[in-house]
C-alpha atoms as a PDB file:
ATOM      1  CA  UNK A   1       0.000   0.000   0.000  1.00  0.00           C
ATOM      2  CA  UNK A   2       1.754   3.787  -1.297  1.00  0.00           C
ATOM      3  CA  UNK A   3       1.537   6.508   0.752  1.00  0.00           C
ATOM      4  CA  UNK A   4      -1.610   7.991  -0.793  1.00  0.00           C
ATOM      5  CA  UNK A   5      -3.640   5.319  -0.276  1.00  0.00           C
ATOM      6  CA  UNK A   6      -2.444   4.904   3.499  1.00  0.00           C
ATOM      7  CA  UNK A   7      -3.350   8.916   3.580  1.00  0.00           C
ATOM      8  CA  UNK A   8      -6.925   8.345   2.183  1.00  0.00           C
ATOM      9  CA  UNK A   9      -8.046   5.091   4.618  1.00  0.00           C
ATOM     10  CA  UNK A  10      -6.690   7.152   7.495  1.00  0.00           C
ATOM     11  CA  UNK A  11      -9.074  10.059   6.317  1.00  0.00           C
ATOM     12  CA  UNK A  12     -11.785   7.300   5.613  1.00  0.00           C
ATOM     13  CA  UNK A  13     -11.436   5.802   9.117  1.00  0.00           C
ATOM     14  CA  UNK A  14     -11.654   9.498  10.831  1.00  0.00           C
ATOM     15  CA  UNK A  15     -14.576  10.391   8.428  1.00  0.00           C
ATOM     16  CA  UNK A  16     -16.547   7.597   9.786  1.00  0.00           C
ATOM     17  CA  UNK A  17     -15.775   8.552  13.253  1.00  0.00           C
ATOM     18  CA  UNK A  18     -16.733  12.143  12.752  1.00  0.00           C
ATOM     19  CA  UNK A  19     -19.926  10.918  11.459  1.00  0.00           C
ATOM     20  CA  UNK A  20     -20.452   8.884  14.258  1.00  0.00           C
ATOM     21  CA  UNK A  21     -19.491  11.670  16.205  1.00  0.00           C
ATOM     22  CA  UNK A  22     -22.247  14.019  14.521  1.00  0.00           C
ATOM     23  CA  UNK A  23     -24.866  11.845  14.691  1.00  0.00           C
ATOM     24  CA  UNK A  24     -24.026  11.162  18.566  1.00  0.00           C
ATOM     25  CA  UNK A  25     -24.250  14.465  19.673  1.00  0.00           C
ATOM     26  CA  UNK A  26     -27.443  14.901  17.457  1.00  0.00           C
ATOM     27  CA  UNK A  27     -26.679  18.534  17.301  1.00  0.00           C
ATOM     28  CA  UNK A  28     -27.856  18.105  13.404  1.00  0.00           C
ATOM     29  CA  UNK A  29     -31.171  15.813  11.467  1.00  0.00           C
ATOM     30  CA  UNK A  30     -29.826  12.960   9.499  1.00  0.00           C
ATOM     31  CA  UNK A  31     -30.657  15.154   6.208  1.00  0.00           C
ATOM     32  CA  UNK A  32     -28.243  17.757   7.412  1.00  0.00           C
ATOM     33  CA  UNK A  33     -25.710  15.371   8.410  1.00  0.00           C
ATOM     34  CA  UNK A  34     -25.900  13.799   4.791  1.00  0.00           C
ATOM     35  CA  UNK A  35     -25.868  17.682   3.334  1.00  0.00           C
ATOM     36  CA  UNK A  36     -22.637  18.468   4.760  1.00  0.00           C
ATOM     37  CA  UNK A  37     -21.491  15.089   3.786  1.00  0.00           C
ATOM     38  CA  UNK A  38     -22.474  15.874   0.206  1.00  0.00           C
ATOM     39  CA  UNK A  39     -23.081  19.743  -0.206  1.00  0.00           C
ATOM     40  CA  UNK A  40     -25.313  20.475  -2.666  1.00  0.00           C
ATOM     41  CA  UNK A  41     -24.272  22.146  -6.392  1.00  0.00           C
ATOM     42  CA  UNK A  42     -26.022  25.494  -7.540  1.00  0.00           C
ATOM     43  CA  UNK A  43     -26.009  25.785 -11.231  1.00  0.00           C
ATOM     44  CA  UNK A  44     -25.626  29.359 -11.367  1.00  0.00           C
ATOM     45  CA  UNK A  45     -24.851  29.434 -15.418  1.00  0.00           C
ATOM     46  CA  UNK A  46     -25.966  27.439 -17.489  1.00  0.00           C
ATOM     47  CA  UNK A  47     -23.395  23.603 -17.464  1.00  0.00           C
ATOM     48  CA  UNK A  48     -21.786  24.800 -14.466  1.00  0.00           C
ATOM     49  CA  UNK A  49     -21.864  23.755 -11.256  1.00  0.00           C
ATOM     50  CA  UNK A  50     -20.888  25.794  -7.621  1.00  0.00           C
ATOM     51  CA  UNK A  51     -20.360  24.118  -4.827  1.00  0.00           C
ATOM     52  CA  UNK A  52     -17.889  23.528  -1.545  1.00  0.00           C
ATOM     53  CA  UNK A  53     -16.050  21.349   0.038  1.00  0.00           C
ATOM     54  CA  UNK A  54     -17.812  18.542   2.066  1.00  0.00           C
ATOM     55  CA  UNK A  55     -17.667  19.316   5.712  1.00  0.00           C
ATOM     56  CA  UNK A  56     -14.838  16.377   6.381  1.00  0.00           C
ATOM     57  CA  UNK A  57     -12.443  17.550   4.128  1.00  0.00           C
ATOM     58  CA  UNK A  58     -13.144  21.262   5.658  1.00  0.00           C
ATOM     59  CA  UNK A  59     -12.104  20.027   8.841  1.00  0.00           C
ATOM     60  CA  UNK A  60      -9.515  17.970   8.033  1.00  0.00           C
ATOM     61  CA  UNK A  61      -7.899  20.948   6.610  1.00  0.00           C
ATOM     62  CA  UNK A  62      -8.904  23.771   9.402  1.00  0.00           C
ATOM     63  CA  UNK A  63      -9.184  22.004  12.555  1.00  0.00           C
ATOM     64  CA  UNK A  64      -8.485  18.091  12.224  1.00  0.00           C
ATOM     65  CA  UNK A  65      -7.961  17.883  15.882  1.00  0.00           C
ATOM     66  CA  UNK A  66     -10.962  19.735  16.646  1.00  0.00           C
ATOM     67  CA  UNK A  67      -9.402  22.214  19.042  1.00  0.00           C
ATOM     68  CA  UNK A  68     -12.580  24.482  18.629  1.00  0.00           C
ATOM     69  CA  UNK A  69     -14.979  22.461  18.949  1.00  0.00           C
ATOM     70  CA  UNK A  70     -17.992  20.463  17.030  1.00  0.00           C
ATOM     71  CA  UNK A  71     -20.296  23.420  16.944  1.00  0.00           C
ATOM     72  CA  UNK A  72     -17.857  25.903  16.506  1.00  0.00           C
ATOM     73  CA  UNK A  73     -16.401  24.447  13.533  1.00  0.00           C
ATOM     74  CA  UNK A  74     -19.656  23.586  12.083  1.00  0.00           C
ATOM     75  CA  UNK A  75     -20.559  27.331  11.964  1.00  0.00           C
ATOM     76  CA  UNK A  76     -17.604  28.225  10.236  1.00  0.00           C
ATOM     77  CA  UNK A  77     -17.835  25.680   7.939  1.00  0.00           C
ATOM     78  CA  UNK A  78     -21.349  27.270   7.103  1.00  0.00           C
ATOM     79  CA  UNK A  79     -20.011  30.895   6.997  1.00  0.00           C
ATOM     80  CA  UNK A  80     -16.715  30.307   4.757  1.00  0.00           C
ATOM     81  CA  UNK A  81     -19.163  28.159   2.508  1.00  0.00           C
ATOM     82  CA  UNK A  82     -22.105  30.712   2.204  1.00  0.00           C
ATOM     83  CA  UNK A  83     -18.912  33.354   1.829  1.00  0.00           C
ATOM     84  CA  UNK A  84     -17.707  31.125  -0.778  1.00  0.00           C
ATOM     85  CA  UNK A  85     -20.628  30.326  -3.125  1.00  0.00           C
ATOM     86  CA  UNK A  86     -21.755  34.222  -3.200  1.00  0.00           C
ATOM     87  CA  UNK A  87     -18.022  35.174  -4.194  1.00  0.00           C
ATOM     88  CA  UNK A  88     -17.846  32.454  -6.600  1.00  0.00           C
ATOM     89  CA  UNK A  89     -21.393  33.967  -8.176  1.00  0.00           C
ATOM     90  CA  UNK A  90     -20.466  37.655  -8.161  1.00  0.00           C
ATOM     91  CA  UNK A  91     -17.387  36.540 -10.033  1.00  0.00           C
ATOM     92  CA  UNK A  92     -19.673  35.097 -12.844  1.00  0.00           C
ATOM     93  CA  UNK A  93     -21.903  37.625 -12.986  1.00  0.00           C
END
């Protein structure tokens, strides 16, 4: 097994725990769980597609250890998203 593919089923395994960890705390419906699992794509112009990062790979990026905590984190996940998608529309218009 390469390095890349020791990188992704760590990321796996700590996706599934975060998960786990979401639905635990039940600060979020199943349907919002599975929407920052899977954000969904605007199609602001006609064959393309905005969206965002899914909020696991946010994480892992910002705050893998979760030093701020679950709520905390999901927040700013909203906000740089939202922030995000209206730049990335402005910028087309």
């Amino acid at each position: 097994m390469g390095n890349f593919q020791k990188a992704e089923a760590k990321f796996q395994d700590w996706r599934s725990k975060l998960i786990q960890r979401l639905q635990a705390e039940k600060l979020l419906s199943a349907r919002d769980i599975e929407v920052l699992l899977r954000p969904p794509r605007s199609e602001h112009v006609t064959n393309l597609s905005v969206s965002y990062l899914s909020f696991p790979v946010w994480l892992a990026k910002y705050d893998h250890k979760m030093t701020r905590g679950l709520e905390v984190n999901l927040n700013s996940y909203r906000a740089q998203k939202n922030k995000h998608m209206e730049d990335v529309r402005k910028q087309l218009e």
